[in-house]
Protein backbone atom coordinates (compact mmCIF):
# COMPACT_ATOMS: atom_id res chain seq x y z
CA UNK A 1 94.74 80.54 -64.53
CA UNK A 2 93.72 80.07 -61.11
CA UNK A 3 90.32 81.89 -61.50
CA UNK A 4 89.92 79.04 -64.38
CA UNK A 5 91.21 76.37 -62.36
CA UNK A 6 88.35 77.88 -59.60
CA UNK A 7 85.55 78.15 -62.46
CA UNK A 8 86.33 74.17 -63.13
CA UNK A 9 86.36 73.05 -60.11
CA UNK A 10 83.00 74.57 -58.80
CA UNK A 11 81.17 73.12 -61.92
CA UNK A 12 83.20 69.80 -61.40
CA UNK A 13 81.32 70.06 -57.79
CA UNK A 14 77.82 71.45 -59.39
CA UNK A 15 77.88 68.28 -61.81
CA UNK A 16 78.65 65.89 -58.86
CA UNK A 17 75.89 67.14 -56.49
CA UNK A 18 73.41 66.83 -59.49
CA UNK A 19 74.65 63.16 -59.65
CA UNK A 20 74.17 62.46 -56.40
CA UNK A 21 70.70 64.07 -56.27
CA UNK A 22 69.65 61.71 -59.54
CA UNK A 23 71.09 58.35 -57.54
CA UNK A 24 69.06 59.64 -54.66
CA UNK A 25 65.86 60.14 -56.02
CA UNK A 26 66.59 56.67 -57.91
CA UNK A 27 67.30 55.18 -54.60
CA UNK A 28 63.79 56.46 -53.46
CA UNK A 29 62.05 55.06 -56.00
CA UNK A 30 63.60 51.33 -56.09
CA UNK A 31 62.83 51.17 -52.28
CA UNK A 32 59.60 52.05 -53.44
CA UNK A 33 59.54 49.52 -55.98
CA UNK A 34 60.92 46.38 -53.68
CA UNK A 35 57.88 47.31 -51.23
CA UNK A 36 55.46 48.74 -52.90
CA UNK A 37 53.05 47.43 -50.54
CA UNK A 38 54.42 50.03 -47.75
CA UNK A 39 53.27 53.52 -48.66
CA UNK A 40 50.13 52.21 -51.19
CA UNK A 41 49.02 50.78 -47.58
CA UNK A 42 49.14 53.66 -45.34
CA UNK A 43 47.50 55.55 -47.86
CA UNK A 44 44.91 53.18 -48.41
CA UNK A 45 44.26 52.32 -44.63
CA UNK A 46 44.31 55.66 -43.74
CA UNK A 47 41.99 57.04 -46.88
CA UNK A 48 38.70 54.85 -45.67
CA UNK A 49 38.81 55.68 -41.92
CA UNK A 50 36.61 58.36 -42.17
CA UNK A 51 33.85 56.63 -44.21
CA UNK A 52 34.26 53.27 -42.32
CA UNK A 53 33.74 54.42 -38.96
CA UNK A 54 30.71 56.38 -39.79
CA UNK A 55 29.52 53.26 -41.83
CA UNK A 56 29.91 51.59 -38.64
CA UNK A 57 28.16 54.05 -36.72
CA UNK A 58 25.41 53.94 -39.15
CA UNK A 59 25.00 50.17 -38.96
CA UNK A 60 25.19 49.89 -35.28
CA UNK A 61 22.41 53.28 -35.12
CA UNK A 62 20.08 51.07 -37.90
CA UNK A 63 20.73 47.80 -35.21
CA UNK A 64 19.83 50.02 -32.42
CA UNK A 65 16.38 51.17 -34.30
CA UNK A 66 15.49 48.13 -35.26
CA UNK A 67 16.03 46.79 -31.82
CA UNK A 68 13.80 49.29 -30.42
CA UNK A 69 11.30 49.13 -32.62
CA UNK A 70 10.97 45.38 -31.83
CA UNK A 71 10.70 45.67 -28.57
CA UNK A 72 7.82 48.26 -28.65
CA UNK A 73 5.98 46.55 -30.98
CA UNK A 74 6.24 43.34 -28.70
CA UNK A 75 5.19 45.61 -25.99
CA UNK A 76 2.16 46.72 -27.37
CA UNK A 77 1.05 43.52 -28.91
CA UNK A 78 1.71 41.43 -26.00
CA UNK A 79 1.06 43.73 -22.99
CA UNK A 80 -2.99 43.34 -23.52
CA UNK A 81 -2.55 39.71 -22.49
CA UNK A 82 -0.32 40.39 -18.81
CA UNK A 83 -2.67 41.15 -16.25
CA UNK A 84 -2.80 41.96 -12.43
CA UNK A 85 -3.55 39.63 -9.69
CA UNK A 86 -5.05 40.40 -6.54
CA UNK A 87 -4.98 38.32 -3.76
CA UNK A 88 -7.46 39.09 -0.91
CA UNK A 89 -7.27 37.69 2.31
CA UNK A 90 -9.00 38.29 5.88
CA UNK A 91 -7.89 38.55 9.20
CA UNK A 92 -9.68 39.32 12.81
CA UNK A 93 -8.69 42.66 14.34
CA UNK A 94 -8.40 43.55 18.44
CA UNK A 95 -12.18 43.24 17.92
CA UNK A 96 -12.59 40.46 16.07
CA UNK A 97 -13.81 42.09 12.76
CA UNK A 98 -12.64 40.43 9.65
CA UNK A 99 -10.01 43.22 8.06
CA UNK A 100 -8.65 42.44 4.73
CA UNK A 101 -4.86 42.38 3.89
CA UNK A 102 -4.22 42.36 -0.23
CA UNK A 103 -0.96 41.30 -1.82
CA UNK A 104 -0.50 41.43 -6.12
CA UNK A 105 0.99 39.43 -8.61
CA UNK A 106 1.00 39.19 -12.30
CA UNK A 107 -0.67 36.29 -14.70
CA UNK A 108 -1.06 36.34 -18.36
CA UNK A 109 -3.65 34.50 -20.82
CA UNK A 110 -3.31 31.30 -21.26
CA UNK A 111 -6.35 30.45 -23.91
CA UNK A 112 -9.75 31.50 -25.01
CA UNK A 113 -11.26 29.38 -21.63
CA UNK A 114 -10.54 32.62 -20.00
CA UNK A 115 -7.49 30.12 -17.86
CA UNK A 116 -4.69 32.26 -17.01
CA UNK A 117 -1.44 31.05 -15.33
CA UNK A 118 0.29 32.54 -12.29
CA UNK A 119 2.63 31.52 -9.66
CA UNK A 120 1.26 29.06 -6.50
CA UNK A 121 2.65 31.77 -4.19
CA UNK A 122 0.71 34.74 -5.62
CA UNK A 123 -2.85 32.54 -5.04
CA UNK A 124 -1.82 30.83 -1.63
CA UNK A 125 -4.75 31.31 0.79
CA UNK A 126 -6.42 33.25 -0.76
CA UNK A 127 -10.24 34.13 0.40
CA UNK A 128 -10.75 36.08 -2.61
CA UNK A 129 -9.03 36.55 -6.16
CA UNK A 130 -9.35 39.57 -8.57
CA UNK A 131 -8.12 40.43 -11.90
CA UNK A 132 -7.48 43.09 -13.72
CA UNK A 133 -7.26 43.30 -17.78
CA UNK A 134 -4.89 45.92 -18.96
CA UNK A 135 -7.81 47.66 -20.34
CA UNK A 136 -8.77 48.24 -16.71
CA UNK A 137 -11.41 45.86 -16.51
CA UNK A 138 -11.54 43.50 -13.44
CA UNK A 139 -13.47 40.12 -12.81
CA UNK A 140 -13.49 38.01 -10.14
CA UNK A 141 -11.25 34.60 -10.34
CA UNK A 142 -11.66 31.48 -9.23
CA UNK A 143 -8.67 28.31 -8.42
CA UNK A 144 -8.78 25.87 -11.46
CA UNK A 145 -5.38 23.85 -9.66
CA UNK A 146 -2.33 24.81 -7.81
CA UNK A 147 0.98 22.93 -7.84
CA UNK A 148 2.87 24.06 -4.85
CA UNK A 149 6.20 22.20 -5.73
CA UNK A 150 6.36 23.58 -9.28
CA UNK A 151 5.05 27.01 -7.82
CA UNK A 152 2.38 27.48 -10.70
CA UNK A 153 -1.14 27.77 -10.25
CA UNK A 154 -4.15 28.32 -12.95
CA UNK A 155 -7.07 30.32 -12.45
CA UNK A 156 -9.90 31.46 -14.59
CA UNK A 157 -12.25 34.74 -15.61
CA UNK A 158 -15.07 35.12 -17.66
CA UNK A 159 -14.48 38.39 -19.49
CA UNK A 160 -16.61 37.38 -22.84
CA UNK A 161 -15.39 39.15 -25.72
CA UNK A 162 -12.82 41.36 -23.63
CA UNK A 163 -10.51 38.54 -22.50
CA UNK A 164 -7.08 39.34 -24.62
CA UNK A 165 -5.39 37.20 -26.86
CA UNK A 166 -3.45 34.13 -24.95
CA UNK A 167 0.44 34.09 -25.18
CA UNK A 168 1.92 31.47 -26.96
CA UNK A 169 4.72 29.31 -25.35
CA UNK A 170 7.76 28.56 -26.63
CA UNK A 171 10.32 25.53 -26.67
CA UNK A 172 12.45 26.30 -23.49
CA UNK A 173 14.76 23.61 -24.12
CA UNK A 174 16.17 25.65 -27.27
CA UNK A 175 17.17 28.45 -25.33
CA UNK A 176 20.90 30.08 -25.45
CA UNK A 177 22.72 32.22 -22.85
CA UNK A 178 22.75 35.96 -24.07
CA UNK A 179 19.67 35.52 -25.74
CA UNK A 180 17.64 38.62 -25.55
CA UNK A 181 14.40 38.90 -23.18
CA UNK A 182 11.34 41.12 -22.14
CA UNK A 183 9.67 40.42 -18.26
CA UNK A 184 6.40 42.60 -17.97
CA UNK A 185 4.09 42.35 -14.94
CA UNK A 186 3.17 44.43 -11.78
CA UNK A 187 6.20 45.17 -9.66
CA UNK A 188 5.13 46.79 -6.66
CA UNK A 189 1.50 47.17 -8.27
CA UNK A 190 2.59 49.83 -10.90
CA UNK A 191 0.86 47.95 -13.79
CA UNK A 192 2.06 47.04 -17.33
CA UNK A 193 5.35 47.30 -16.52
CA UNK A 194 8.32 46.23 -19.07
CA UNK A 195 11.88 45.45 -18.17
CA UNK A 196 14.58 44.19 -20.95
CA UNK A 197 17.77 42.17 -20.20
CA UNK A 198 19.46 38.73 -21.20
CA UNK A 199 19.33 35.39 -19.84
CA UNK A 200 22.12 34.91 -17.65
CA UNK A 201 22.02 31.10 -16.87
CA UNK A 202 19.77 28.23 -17.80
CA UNK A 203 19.38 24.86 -16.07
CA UNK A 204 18.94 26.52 -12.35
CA UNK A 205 17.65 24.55 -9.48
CA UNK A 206 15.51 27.18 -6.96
CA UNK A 207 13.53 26.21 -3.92
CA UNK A 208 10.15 25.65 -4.29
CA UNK A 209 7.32 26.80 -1.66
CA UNK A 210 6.44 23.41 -0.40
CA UNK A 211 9.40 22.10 1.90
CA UNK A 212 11.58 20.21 1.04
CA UNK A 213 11.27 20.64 -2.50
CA UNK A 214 12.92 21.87 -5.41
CA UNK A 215 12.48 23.54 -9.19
CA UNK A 216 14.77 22.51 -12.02
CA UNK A 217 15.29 24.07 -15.46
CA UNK A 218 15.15 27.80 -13.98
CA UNK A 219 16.41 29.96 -16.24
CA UNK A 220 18.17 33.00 -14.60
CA UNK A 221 17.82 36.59 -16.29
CA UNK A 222 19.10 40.05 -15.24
CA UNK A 223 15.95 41.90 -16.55
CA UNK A 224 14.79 43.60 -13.39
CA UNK A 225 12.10 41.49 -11.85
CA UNK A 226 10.86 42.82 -8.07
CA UNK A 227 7.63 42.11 -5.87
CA UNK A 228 4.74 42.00 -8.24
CA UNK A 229 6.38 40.88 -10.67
CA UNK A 230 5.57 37.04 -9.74
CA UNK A 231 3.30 34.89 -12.36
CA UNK A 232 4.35 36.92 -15.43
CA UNK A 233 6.02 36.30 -18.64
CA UNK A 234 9.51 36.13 -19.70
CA UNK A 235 9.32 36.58 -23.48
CA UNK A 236 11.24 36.40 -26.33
CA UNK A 237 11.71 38.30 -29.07
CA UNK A 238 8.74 36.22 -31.30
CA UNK A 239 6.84 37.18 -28.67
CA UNK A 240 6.31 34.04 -26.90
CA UNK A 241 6.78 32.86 -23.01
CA UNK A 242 9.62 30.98 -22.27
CA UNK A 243 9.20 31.37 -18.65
CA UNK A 244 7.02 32.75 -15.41
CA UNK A 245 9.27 35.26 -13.67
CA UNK A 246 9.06 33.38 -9.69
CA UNK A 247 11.85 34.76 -7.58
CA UNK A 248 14.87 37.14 -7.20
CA UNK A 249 18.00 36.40 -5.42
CA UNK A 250 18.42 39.60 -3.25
CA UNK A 251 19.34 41.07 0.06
CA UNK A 252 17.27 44.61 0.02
CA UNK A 253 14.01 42.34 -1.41
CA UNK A 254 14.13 44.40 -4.52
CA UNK A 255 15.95 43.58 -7.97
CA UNK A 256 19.65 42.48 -8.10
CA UNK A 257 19.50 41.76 -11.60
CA UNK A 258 19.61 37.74 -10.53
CA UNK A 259 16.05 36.97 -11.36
CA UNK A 260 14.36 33.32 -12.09
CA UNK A 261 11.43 32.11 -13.75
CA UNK A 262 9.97 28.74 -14.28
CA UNK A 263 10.44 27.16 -17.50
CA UNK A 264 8.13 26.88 -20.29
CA UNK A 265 8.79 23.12 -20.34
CA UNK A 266 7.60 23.20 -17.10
CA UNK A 267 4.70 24.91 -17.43
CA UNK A 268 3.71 22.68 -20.21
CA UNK A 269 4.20 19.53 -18.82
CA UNK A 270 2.40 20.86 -15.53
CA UNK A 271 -0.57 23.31 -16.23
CA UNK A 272 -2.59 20.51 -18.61
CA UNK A 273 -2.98 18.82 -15.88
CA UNK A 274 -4.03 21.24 -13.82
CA UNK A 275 -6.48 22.54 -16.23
CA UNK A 276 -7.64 18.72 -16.35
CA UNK A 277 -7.59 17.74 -12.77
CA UNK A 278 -6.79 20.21 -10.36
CA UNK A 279 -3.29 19.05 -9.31
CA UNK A 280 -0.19 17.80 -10.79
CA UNK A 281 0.50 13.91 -10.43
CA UNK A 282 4.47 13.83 -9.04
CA UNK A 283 6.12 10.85 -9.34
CA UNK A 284 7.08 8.89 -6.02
CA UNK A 285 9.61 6.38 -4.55
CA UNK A 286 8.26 6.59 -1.72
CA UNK A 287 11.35 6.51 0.70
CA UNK A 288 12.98 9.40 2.95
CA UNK A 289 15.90 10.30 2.47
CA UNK A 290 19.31 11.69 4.64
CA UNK A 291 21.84 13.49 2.46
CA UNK A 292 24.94 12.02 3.54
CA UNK A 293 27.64 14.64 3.99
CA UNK A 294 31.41 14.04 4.97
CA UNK A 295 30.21 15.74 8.35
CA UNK A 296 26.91 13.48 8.71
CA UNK A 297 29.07 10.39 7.51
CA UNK A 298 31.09 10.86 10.47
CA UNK A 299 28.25 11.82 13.20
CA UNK A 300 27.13 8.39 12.64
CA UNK A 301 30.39 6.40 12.59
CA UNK A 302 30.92 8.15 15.70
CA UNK A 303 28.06 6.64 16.72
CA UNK A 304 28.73 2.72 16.10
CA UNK A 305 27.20 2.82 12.44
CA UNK A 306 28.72 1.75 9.31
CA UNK A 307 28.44 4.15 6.41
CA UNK A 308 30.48 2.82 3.63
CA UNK A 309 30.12 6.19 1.29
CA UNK A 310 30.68 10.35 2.34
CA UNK A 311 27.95 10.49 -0.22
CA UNK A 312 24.48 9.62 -1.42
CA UNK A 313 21.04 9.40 0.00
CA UNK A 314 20.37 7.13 3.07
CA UNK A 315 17.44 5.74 2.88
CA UNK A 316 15.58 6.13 6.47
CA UNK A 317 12.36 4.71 5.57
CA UNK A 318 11.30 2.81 2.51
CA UNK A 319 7.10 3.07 3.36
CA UNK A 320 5.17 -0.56 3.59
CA UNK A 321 3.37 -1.17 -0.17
CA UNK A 322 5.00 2.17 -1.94
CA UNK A 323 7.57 1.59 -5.08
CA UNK A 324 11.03 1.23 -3.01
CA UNK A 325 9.80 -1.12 -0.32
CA UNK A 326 7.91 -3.26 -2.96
CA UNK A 327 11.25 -3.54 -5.04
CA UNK A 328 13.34 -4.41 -2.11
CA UNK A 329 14.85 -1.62 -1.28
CA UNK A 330 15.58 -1.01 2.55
CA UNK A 331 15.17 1.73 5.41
CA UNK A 332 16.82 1.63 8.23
CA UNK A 333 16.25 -0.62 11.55
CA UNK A 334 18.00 0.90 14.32
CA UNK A 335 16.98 4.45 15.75
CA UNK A 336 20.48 6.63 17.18
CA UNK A 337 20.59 9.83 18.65
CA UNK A 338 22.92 11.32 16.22
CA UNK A 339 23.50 15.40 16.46
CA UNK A 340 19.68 16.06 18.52
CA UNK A 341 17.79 14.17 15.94
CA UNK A 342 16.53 10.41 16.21
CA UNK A 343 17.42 8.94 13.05
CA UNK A 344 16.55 5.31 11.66
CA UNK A 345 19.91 3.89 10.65
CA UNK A 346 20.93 0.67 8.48
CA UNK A 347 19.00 1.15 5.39
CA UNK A 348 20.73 1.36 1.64
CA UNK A 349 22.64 4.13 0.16
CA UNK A 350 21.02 5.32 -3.06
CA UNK A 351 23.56 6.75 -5.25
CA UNK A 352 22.24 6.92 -8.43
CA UNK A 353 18.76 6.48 -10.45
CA UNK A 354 19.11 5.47 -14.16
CA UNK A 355 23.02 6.14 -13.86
CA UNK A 356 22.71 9.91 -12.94
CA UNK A 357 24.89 10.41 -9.35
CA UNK A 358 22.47 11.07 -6.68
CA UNK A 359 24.77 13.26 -3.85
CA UNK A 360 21.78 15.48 -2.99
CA UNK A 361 18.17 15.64 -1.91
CA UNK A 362 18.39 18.40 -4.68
CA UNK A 363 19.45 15.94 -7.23
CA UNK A 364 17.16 13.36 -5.80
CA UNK A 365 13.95 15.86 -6.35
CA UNK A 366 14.69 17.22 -9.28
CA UNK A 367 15.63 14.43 -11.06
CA UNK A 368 12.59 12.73 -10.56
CA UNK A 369 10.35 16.17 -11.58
CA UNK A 370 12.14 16.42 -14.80
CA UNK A 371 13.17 13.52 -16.06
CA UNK A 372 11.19 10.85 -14.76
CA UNK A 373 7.21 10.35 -15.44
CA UNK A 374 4.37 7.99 -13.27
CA UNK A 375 4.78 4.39 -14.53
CA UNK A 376 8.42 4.65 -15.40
CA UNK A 377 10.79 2.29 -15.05
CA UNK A 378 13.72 3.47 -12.96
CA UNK A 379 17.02 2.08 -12.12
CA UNK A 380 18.30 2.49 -8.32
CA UNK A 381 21.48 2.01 -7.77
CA UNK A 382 22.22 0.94 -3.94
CA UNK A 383 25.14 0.45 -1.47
CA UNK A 384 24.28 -2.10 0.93
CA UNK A 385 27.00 -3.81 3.20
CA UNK A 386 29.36 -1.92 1.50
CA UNK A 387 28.55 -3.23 -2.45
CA UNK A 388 26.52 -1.71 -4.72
CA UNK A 389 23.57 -3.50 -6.63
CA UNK A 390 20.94 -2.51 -9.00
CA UNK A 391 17.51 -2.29 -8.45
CA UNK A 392 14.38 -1.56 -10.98
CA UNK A 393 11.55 0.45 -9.17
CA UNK A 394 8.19 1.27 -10.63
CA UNK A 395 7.56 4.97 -9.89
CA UNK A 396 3.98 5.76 -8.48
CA UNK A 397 1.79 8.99 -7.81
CA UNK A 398 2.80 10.81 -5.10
CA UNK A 399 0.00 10.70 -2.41
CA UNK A 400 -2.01 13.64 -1.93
């Protein structure tokens, strides 16, 4: 009896654990069932991993070629047309024999003429000009026009059939941060030399060689340009210039990866008429100007003038028969003492020309070089006795 009673009860407890093992595996299932979206999706994110990533790495390899190959064609096909400036100058020695001193820049094609643009700065007093082709050949240049303020210069060679194919320029005014770019030139007279990199900024304002002056629509690039460097192109990836490389911003002298080059919009507004006529015709208002500063503002009030504004240009002098005098507008009368200089004080504020704030010489200059032409029609706006007034000037060529 009792080994029945046992027999009953252990298959009473066999048929309950197989119960509990059905419900269990049932369980499984239905939790399965009210998200079937959790295990289907770990097995399907985790299945692809393998072939995605290397389908990643493949794509990025196949941009990385195709990069590369871009660049090297653009290299070849454009380097032909960069060449190497030589500026020779000459100097009297202890005995007063002439001794020459050298100094190189870069310059590219400009068109069949044989007229090849460069930088003002590489060409500046020079007594003698050389260039070299990339194919090694080297002719003797001569100064078609210079532009100092714009620092861009044209000179030409007659190299016949072995003058390269010119550069085309392109639109500068289309150009995006991040966009790729290619500088070759000369740096520190090893020749043919190609640096890559992005442009970093667009719309800078850099000084220009002739005092007082400035350059607008500089774009800035962190492809390595250095001494040598000066005159040639910054290209794009068609191929075409959208800038001459001009200056670096750097305390050794040599790259910091903040580079500038004058704009293509610049060079086509200026180098026609250089080609044309030798110079550049600048627009002029004929005045000169103190940038009033909160610090200047108060140099003078200290010193028994009224300046109504912390800001804006004072006119000094508006010259007899130039634009500003002939539309009214005033210089000043009395001469102070103010800070070691002798300044003319009294004359209108100029604070803005066709609307645009004018708080700077900086603004003042480069307005005028990029957005104004000989002949326009400008509006000055003036603060005199402390209310401001309109006035239209006629802008003339800048003298000579």
């Amino acid at each position: 009896m009792n080994r029945t009673k046992r027999t009953i009860r252990w298959g009473l407890i066999a048929i309950v654990l197989v119960v509990l093992a059905l419900v269990s595996v049932s369980g499984l299932q239905t939790v399965a069932a009210l998200n079937p979206a959790s295990t289907p999706t770990v097995a399907a994110s985790a299945a692809p991993l393998g072939p995605s990533a290397t389908a990643t790495a493949i794509d990025e390899q196949d941009a990385s070629r195709a990069l590369e190959t871009r660049v090297v064609a653009l290299y070849k096909a454009m380097s032909p047309s960069v060449v190497n400036v030589t500026n020779r100058t000459y100097v009297s020695d202890w005995f007063s024999q002439a001794v020459p001193q050298e100094g190189t820049g870069s310059g590219f094609v400009y068109d069949t003429e044989g007229h090849i643009i460069t930088n003002y700065h590489v060409v500046e007093n020079a007594d003698e000009l050389t260039v070299m082709l990339a194919s090694g050949g080297v002719y003797d240049a001569t100064v078609v026009g210079t532009d100092p303020t714009n620092d861009l210069a044209v000179i030409q060679i007659e190299a016949g059939s072995d003058l390269p194919e010119p550069l085309a320029l392109a639109d500068s005014n289309s150009l995006q941060v991040g966009q790729f770019v290619l500088a070759i030139g000369n740096p520190f007279g090893l020749n043919q030399t190609l640096t890559t990199g992005v442009i970093s900024a667009l719309g800078r304002v850099i000084e220009s060689p002739q005092d007082n002056r400035f350059i607008g629509e500089a774009i800035q690039t962190d492809a390595a340009i250095n001494p040598g460097n000066s005159g040639g192109p910054l290209l794009d990836l068609d191929g075409r210039v959208i800038g001459v490389n001009s200056q670096i911003l750097s305390t050794s002298g040599a790259s910091a990866g903040i580079g500038f080059a004058i704009s293509a919009s610049t060079v086509q507004r200026v180098v026609p008429q250089l080609i044309a006529q030798g110079y550049y015709p600048h627009p002029w208002l004929g005045v000169q100007l103190l940038p009033l500063t909160q610090a200047t503002a108060d140099e003078l009030r200290n010193a028994g003038v009224d300046v109504p504004r912390d800001s804006g240009l004072l006119v000094v002098q508006a010259t007899a028969g130039e634009p500003a005098a002939n539309a009214g507008i005033q210089g000043g009368s009395r001469v102070l003492s103010v800070g070691g200089y002798r300044i003319a004080t009294g004359g209108d504020i100029i604070v803005a020309l066709n609307d645009e704030p004018m708080k700077t010489y900086e603004d003042f200059t480069v307005y005028l070089e990029t957005k104004t032409s000989i002949g326009d029609d400008v509006k000055v706006t003036i603060v005199r006795d402390s209310q401001e007034q309109t006035v239209h000037v006629t802008l003339a060529e800048q003298p000579q």
